[in-house]
N, C-alpha and C. Protein backbone atom coordinates (compact mmCIF):
# COMPACT_ATOMS: atom_id res chain seq x y z
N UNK A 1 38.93 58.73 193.30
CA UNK A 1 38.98 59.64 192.16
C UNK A 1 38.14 59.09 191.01
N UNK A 2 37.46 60.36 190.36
CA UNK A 2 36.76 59.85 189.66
C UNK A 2 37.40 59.12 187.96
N UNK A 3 36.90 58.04 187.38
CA UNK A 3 37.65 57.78 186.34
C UNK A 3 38.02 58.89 185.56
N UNK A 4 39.21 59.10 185.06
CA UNK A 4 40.29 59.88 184.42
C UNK A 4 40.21 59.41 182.86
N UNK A 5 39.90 60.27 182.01
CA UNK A 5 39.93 60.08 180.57
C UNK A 5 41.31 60.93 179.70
N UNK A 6 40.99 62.17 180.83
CA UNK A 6 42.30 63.32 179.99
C UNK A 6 42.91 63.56 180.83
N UNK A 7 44.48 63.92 180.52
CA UNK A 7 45.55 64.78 181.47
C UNK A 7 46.32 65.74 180.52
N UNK A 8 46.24 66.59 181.62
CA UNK A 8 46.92 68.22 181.01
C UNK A 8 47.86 68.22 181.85
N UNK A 9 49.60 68.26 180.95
CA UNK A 9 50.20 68.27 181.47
C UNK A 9 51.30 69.39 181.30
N UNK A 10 51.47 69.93 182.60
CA UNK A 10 52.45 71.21 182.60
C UNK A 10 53.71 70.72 181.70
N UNK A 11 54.74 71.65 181.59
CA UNK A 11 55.87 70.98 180.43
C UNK A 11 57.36 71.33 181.37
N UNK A 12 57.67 72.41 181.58
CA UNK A 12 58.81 72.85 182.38
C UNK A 12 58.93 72.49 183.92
N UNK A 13 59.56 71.44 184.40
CA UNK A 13 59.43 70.97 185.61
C UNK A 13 58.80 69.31 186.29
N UNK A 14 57.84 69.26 185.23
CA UNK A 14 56.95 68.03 185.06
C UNK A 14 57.37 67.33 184.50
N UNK A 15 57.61 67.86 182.61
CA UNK A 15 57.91 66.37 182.04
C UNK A 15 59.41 67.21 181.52
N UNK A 16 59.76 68.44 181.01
CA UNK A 16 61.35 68.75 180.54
C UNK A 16 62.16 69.59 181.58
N UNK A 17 62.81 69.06 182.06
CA UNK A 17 63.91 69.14 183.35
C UNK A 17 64.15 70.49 183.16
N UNK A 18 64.27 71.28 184.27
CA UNK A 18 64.56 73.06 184.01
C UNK A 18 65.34 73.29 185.32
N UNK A 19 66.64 74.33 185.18
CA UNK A 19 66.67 74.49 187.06
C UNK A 19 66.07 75.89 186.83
N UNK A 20 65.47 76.52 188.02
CA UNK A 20 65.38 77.68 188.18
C UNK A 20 66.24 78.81 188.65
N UNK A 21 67.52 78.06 189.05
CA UNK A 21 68.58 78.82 189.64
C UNK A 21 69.42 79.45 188.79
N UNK A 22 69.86 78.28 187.62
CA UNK A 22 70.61 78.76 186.41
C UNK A 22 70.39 79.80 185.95
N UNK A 23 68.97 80.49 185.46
CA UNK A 23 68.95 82.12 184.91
C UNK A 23 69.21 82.95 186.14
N UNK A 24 68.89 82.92 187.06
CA UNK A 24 68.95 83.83 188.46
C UNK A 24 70.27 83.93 188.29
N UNK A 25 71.56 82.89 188.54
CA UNK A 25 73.06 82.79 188.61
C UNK A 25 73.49 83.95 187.31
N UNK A 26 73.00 83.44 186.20
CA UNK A 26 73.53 83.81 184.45
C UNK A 26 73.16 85.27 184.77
N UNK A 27 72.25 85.69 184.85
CA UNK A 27 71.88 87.40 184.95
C UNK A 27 72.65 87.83 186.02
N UNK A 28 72.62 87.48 186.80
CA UNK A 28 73.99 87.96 188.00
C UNK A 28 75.08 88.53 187.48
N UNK A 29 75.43 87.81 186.78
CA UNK A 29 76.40 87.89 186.05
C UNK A 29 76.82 89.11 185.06
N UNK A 30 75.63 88.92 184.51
CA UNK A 30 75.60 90.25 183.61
C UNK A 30 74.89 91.66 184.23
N UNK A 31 75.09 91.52 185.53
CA UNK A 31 73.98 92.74 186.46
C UNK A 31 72.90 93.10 187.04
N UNK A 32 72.04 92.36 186.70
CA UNK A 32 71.05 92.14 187.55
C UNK A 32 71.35 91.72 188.80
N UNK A 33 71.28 91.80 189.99
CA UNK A 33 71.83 91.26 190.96
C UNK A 33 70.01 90.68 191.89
N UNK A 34 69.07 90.58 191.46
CA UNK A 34 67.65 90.97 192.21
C UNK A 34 66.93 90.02 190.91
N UNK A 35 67.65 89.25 190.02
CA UNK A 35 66.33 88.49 189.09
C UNK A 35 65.76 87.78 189.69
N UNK A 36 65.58 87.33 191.33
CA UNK A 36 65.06 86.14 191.18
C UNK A 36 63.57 86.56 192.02
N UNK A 37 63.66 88.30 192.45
CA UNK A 37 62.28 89.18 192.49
C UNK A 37 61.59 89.43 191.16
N UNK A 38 62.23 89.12 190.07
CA UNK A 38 61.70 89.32 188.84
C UNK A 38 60.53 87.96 188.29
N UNK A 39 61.56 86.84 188.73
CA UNK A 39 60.92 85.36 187.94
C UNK A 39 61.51 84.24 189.33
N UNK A 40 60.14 83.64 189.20
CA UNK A 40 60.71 82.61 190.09
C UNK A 40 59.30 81.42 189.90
N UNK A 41 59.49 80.56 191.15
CA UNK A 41 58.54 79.85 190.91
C UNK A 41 57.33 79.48 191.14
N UNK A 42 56.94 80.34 192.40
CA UNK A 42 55.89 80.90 192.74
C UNK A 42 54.88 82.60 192.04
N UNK A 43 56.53 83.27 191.54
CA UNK A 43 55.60 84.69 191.39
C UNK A 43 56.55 84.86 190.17
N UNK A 44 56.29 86.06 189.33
CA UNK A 44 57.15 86.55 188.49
C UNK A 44 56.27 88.41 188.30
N UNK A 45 57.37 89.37 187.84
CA UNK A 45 56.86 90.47 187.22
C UNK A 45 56.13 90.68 186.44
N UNK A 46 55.39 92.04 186.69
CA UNK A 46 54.89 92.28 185.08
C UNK A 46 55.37 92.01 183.75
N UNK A 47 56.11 92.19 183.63
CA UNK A 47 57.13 92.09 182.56
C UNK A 47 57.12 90.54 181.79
N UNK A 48 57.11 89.72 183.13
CA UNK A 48 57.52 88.47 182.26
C UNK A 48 55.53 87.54 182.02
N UNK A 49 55.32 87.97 183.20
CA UNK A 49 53.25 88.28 182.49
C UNK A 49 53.28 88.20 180.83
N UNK A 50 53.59 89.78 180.95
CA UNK A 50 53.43 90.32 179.78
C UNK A 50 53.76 89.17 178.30
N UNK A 51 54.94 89.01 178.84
CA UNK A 51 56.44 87.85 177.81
C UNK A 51 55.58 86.82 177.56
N UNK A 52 55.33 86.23 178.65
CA UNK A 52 54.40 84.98 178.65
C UNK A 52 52.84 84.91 177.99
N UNK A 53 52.09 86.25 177.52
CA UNK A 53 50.97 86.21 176.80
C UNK A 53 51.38 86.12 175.67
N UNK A 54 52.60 86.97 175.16
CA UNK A 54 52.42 87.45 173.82
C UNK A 54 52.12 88.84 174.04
N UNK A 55 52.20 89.74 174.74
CA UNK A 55 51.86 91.05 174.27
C UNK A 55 52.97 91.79 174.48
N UNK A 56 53.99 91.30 174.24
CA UNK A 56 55.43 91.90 174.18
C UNK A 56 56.68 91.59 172.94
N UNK A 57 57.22 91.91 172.59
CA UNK A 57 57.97 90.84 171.77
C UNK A 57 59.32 90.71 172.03
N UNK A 58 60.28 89.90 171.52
CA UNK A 58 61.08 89.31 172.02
C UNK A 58 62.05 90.66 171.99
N UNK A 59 61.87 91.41 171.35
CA UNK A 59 62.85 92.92 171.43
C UNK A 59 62.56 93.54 172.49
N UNK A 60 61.41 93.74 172.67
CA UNK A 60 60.98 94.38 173.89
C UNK A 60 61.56 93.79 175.31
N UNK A 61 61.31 92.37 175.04
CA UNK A 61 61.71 92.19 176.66
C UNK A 61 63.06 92.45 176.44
N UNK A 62 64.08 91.87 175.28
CA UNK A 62 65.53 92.29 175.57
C UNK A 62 65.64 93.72 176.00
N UNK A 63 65.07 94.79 175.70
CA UNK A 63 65.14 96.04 175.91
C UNK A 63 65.00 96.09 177.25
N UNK A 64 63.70 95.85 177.77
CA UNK A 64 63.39 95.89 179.51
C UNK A 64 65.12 95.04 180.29
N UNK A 65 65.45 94.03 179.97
CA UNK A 65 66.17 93.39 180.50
C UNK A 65 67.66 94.67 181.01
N UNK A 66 67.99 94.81 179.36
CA UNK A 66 69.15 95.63 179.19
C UNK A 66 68.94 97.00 180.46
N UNK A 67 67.68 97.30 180.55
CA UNK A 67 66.59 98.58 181.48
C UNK A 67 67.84 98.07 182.83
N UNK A 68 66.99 96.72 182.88
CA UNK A 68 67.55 96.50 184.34
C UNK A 68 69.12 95.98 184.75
N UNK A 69 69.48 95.82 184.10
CA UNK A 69 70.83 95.65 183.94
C UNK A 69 71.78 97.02 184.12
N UNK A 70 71.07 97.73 182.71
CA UNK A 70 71.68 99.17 183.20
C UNK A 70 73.34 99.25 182.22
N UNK A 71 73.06 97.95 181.42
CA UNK A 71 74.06 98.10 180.53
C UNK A 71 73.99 97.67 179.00
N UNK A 72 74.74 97.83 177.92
CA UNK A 72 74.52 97.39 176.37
C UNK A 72 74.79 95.66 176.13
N UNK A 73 73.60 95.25 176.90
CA UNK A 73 73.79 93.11 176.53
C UNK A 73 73.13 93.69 175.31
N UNK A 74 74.11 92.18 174.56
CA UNK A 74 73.95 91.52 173.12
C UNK A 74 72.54 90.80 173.73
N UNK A 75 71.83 90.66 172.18
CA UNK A 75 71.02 89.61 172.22
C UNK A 75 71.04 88.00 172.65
N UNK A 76 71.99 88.02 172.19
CA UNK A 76 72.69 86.79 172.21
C UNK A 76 73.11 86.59 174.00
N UNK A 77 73.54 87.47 174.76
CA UNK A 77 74.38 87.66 176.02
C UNK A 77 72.85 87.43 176.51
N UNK A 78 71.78 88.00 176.44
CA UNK A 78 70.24 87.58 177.06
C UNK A 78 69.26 86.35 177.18
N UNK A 79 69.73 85.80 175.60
CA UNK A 79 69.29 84.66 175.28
C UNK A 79 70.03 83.72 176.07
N UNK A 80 71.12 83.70 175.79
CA UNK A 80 72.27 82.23 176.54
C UNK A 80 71.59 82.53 178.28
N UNK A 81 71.40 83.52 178.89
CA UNK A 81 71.28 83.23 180.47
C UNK A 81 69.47 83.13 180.47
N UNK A 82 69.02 83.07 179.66
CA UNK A 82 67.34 83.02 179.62
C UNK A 82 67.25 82.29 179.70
N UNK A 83 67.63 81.39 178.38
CA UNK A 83 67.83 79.70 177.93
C UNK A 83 68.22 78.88 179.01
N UNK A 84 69.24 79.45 179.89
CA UNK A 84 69.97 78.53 180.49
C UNK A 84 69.18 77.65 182.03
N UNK A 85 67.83 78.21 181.95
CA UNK A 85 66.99 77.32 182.87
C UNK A 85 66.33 76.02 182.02
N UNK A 86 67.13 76.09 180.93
CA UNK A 86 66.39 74.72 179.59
C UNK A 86 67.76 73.14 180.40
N UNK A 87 67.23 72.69 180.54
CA UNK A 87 67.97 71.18 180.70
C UNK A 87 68.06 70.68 179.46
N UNK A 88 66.38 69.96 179.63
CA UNK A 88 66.55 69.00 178.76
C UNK A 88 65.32 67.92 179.20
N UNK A 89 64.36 67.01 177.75
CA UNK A 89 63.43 65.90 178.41
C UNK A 89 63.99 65.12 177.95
N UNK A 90 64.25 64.06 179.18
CA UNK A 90 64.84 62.84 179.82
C UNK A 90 64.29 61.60 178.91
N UNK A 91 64.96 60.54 178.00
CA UNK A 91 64.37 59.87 177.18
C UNK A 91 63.22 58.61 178.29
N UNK A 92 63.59 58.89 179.39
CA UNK A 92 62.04 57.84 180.19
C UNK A 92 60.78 58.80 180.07
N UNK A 93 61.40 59.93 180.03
CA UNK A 93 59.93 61.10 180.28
C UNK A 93 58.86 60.66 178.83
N UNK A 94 59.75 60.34 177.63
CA UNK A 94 59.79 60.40 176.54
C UNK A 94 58.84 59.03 176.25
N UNK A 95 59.33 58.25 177.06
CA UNK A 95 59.02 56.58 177.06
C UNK A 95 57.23 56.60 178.14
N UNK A 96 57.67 57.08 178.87
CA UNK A 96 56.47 57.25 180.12
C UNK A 96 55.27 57.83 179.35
N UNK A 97 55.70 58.84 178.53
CA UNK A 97 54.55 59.58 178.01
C UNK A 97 53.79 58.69 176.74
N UNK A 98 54.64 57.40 176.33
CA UNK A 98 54.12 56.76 175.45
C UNK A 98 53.01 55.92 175.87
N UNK A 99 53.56 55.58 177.34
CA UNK A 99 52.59 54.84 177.60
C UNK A 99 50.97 55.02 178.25
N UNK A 100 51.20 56.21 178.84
CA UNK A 100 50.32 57.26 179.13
C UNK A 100 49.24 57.30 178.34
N UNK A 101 49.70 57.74 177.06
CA UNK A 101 49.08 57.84 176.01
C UNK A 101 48.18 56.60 175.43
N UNK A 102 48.71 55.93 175.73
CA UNK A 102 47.77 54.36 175.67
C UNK A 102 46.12 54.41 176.10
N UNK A 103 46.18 54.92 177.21
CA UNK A 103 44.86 55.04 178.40
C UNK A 103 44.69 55.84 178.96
N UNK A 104 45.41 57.53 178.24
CA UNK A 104 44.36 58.69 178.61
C UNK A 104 44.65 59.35 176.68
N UNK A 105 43.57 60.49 176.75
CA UNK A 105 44.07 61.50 176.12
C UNK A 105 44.66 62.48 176.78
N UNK A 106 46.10 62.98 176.14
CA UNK A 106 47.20 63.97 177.02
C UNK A 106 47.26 65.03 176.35
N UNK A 107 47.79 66.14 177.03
CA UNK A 107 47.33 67.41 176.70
C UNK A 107 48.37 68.40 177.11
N UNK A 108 49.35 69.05 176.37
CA UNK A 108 50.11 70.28 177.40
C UNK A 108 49.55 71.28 177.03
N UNK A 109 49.87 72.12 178.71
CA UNK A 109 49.83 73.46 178.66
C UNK A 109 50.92 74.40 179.49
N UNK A 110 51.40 75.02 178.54
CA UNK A 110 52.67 75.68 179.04
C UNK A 110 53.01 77.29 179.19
N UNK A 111 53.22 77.65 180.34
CA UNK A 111 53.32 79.25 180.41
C UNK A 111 54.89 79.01 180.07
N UNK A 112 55.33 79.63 178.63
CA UNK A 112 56.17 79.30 178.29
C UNK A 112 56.18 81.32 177.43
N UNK A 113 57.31 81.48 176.48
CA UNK A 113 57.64 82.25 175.34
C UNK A 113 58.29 82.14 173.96
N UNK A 114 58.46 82.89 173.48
CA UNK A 114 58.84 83.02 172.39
C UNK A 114 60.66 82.27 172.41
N UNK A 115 61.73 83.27 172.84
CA UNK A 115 62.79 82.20 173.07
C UNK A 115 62.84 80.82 173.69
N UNK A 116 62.33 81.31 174.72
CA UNK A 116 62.38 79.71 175.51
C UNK A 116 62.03 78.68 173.94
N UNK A 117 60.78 79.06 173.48
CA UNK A 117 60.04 77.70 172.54
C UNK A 117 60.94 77.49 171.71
N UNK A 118 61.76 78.41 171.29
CA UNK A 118 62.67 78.40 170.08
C UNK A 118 63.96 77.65 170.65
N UNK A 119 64.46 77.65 171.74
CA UNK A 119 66.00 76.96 171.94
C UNK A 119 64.80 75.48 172.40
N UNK A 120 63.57 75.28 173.20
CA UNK A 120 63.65 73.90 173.53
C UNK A 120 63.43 72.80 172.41
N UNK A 121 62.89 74.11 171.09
CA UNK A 121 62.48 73.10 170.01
C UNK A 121 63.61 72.82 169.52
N UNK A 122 64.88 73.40 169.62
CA UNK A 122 66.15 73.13 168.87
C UNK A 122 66.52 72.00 169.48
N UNK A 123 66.87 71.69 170.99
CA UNK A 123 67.28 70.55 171.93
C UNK A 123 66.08 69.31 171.24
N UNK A 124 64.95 69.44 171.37
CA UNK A 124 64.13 68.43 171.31
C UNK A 124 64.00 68.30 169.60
N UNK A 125 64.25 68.70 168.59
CA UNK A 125 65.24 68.18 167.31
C UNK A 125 66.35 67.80 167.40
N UNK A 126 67.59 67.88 168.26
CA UNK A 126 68.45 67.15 168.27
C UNK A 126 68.28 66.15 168.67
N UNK A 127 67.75 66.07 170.02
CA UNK A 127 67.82 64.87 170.81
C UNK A 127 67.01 63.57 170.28
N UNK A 128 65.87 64.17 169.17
CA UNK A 128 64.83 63.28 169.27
C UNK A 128 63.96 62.96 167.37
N UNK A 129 64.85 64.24 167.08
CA UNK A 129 63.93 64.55 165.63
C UNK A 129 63.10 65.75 165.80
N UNK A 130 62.18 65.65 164.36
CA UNK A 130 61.46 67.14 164.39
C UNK A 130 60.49 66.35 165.10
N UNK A 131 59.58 67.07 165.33
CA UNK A 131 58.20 66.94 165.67
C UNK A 131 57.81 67.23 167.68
N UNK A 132 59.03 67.09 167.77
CA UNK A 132 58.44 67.38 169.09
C UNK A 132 58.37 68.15 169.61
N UNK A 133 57.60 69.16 170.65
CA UNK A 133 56.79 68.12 171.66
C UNK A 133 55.53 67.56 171.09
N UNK A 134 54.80 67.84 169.65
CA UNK A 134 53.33 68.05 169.44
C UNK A 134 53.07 66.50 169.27
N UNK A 135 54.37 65.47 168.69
CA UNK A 135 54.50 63.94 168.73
C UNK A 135 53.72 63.09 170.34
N UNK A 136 53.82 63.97 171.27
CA UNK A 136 53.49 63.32 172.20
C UNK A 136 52.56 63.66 172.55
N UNK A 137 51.55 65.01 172.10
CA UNK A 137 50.68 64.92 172.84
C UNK A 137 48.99 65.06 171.64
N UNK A 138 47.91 64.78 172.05
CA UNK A 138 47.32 65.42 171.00
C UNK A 138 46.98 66.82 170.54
N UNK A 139 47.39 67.70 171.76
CA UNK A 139 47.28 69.17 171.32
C UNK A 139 48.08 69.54 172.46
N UNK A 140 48.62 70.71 171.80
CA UNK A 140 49.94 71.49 172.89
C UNK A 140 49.46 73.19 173.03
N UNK A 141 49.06 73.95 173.94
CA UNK A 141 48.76 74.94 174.17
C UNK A 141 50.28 75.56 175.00
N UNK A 142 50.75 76.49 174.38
CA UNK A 142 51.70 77.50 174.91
C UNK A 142 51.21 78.88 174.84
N UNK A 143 51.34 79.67 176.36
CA UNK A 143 50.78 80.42 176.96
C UNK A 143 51.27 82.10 175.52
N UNK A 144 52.41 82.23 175.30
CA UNK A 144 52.58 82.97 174.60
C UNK A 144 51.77 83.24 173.27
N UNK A 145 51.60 81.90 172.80
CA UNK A 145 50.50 81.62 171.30
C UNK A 145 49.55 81.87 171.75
N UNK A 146 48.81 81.70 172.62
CA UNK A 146 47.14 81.45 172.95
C UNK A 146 47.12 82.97 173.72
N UNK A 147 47.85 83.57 174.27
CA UNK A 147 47.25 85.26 174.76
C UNK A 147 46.94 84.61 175.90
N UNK A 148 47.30 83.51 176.62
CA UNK A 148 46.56 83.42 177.96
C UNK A 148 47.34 82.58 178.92
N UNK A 149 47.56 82.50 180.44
CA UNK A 149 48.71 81.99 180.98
C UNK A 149 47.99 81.43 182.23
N UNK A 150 48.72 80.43 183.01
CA UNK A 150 48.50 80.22 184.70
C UNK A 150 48.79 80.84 185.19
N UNK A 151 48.08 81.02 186.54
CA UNK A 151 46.98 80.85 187.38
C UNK A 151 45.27 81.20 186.45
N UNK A 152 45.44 82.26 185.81
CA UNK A 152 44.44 82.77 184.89
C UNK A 152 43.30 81.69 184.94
N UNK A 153 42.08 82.12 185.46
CA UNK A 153 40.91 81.09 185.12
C UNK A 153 40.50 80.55 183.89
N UNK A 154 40.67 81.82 182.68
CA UNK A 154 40.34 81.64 181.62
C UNK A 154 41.47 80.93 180.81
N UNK A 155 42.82 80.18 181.29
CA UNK A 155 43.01 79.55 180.14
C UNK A 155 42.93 78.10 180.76
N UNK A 156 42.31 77.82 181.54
CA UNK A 156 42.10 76.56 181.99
C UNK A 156 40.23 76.20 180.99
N UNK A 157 39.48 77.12 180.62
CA UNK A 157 38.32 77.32 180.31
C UNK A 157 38.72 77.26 179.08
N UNK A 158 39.23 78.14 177.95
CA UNK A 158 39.64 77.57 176.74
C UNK A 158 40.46 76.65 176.47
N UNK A 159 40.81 75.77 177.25
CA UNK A 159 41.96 74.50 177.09
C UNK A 159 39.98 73.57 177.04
N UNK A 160 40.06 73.50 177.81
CA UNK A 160 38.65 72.44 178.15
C UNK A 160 38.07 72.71 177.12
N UNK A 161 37.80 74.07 176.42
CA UNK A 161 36.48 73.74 175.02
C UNK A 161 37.35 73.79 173.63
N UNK A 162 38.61 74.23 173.29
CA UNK A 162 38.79 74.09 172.50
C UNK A 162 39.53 72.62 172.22
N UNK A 163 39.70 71.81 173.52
CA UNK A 163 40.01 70.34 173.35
C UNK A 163 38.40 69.58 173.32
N UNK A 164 37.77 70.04 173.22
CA UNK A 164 36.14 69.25 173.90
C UNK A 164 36.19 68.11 174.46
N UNK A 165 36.90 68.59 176.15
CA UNK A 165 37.28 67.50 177.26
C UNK A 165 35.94 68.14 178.27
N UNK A 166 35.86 67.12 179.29
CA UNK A 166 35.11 67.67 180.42
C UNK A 166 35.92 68.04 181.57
N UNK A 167 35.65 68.80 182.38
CA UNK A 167 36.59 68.90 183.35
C UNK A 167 35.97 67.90 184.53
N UNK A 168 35.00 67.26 184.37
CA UNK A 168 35.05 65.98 185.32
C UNK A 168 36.04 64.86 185.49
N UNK A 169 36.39 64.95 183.73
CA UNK A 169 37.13 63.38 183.57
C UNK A 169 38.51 64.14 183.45
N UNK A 170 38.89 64.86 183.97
CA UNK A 170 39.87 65.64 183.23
C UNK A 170 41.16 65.88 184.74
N UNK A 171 42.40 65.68 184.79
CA UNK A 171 43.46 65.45 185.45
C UNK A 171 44.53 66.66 184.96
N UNK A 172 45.11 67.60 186.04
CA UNK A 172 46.00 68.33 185.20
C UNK A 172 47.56 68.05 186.41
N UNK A 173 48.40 68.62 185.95
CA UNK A 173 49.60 68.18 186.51
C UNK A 173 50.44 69.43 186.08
N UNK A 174 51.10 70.29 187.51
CA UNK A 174 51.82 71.04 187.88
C UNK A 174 52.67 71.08 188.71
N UNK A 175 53.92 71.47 188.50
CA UNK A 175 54.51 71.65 189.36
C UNK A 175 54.83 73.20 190.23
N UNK A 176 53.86 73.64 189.88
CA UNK A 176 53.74 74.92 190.85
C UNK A 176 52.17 75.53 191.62
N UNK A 177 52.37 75.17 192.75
CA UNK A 177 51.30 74.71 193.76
C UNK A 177 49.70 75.90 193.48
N UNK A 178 50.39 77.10 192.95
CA UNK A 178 49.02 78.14 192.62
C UNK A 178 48.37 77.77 191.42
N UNK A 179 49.24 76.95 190.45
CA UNK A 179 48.45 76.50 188.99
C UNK A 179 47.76 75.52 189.88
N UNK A 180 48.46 74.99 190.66
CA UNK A 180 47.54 73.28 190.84
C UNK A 180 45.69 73.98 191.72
N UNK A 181 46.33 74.95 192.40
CA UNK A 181 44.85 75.73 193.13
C UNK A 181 43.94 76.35 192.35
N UNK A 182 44.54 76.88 190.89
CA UNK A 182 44.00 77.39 189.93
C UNK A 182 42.52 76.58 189.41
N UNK A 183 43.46 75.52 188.76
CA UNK A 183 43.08 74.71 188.09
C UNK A 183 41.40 73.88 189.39
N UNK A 184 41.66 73.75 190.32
CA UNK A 184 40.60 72.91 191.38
C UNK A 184 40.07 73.78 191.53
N UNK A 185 40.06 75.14 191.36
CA UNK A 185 39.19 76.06 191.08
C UNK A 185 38.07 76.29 190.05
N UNK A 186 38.32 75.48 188.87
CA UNK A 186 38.23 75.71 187.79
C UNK A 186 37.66 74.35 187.73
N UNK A 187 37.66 73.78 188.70
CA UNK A 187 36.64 72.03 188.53
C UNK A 187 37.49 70.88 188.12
N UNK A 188 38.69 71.06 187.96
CA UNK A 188 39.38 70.35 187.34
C UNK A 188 40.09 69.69 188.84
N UNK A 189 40.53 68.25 188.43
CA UNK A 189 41.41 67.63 189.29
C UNK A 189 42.80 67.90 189.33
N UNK A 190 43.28 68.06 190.01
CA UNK A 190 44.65 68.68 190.22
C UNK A 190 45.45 67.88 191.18
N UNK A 191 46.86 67.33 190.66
CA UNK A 191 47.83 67.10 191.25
C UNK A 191 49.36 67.87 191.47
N UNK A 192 49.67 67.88 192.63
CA UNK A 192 50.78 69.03 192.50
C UNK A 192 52.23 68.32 192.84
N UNK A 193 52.90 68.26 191.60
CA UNK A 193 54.57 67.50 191.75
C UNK A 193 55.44 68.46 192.57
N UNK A 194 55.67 68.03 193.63
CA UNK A 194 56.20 68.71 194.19
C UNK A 194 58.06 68.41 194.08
N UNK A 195 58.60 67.54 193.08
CA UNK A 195 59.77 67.41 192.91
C UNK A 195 59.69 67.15 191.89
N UNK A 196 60.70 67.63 190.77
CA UNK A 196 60.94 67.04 189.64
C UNK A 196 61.55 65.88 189.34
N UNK A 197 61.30 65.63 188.05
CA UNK A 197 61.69 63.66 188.07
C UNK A 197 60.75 62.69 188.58
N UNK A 198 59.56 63.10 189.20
CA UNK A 198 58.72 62.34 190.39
C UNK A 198 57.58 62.26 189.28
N UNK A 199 57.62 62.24 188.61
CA UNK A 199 55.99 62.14 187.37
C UNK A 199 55.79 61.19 187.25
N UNK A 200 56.65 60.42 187.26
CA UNK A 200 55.96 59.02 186.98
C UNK A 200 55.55 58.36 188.22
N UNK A 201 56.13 58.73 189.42
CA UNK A 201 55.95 57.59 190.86
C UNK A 201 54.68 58.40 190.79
N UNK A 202 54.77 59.83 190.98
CA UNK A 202 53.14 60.55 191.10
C UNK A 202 51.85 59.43 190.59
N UNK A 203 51.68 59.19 189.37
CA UNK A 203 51.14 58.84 188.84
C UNK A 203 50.59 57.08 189.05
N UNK A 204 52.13 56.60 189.48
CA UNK A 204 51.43 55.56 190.07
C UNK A 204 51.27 54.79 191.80
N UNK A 205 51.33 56.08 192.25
CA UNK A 205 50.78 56.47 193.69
C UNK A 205 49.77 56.61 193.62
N UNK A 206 48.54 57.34 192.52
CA UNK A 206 47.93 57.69 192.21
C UNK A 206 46.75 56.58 191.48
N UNK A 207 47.87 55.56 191.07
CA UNK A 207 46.38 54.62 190.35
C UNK A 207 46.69 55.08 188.95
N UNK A 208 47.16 55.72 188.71
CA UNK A 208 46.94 56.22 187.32
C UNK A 208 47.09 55.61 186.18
N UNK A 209 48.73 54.56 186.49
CA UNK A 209 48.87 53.87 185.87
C UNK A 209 49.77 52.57 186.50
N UNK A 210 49.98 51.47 185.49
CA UNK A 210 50.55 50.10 186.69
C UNK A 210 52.24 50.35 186.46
């Protein structure tokens, strides 16, 4: 591999612990019986596309939700089972990324939204203080802010020029196997975590670091 200067690193799965089962279970609950044809970890709906650019707003999707449900959820009753794929980043993730940072420039990029950003920034002020995640990295791209998401060619293309990285020297890290195809599409080196918690052995399986 060629020497490594930058890494772009996914955020949900990679470095802040998420289950994917927890919202599938929570909406069950409240009627949906079929969310996990909606969002998952390979594919998701239009709908949550949409959620994930920014060209929806957080009323809207509660509205679609309530659609599919087929009943009057609180905001609040949407948020708690949305949220509830949020864990939590692990204070080694926290530690690992310090050192990282030593001997690359690091970089997230996250197909993330509007709630989600809002309950993980609340957890990651408790747990840690303000500032995070932007403390750890030198620039943080979330798919909702920027109008642009994974697999998408083009936000792998504005990550690269509006960081002015090369995608020669450049390393990205996913844990969902079509970003990782995306991205080697896109010239970029790509590694694909195929278990969570595993970021750091990845990495030094990899050479990446000692």
């Amino acid at each position: 591999m060629k020497e490594i200067r930058n890494i772009i690193f996914d955020f949900g799965g990679v470095l802040f612990d998420i289950d994917y089962q927890r919202p599938v279970d929570a909406f069950r609950q409240l009627g949906i019986t079929d969310f996990e044809v909606q969002f998952s970890k390979l594919q998701q709906s239009n709908l949550l596309d949409d959620y994930e650019t920014g060209r929806i707003s957080d009323d809207r999707f509660r509205e679609r939700i309530r659609a599919m449900a087929d009943r009057p959820l609180s905001d609040e009753q949407i948020d708690a089972a949305w949220n509830s794929i949020l864990i939590g980043l692990p204070q080694a993730m926290v530690d690992f990324l310090g050192k990282v940072s030593v001997k690359y420039r690091v970089f997230l990029l996250s197909n993330t939204n509007s709630i989600h950003e809002k309950a993980f920034r609340e957890m990651l002020d408790q747990a840690f203080g303000p500032g995070f995640p932007e403390v750890l990295f030198e620039k943080t791209y979330l798919s909702h802010r920027i109008g642009k998401r994974k697999p998408d060619q083009e936000v792998f293309d504005f990550v690269l020029k509006d960081a002015g990285i090369s995608k020669e020297d450049t390393l990205f890290i996913d844990d969902s196997p079509q970003h990782v195809d995306a991205a080697r599409r896109a010239g970029i080196k790509a590694l694909w975590l195929e278990r969570q918690g595993t970021t750091e052995k990845l990495f030094i399986l990899n050479g990446l670091v000692d």
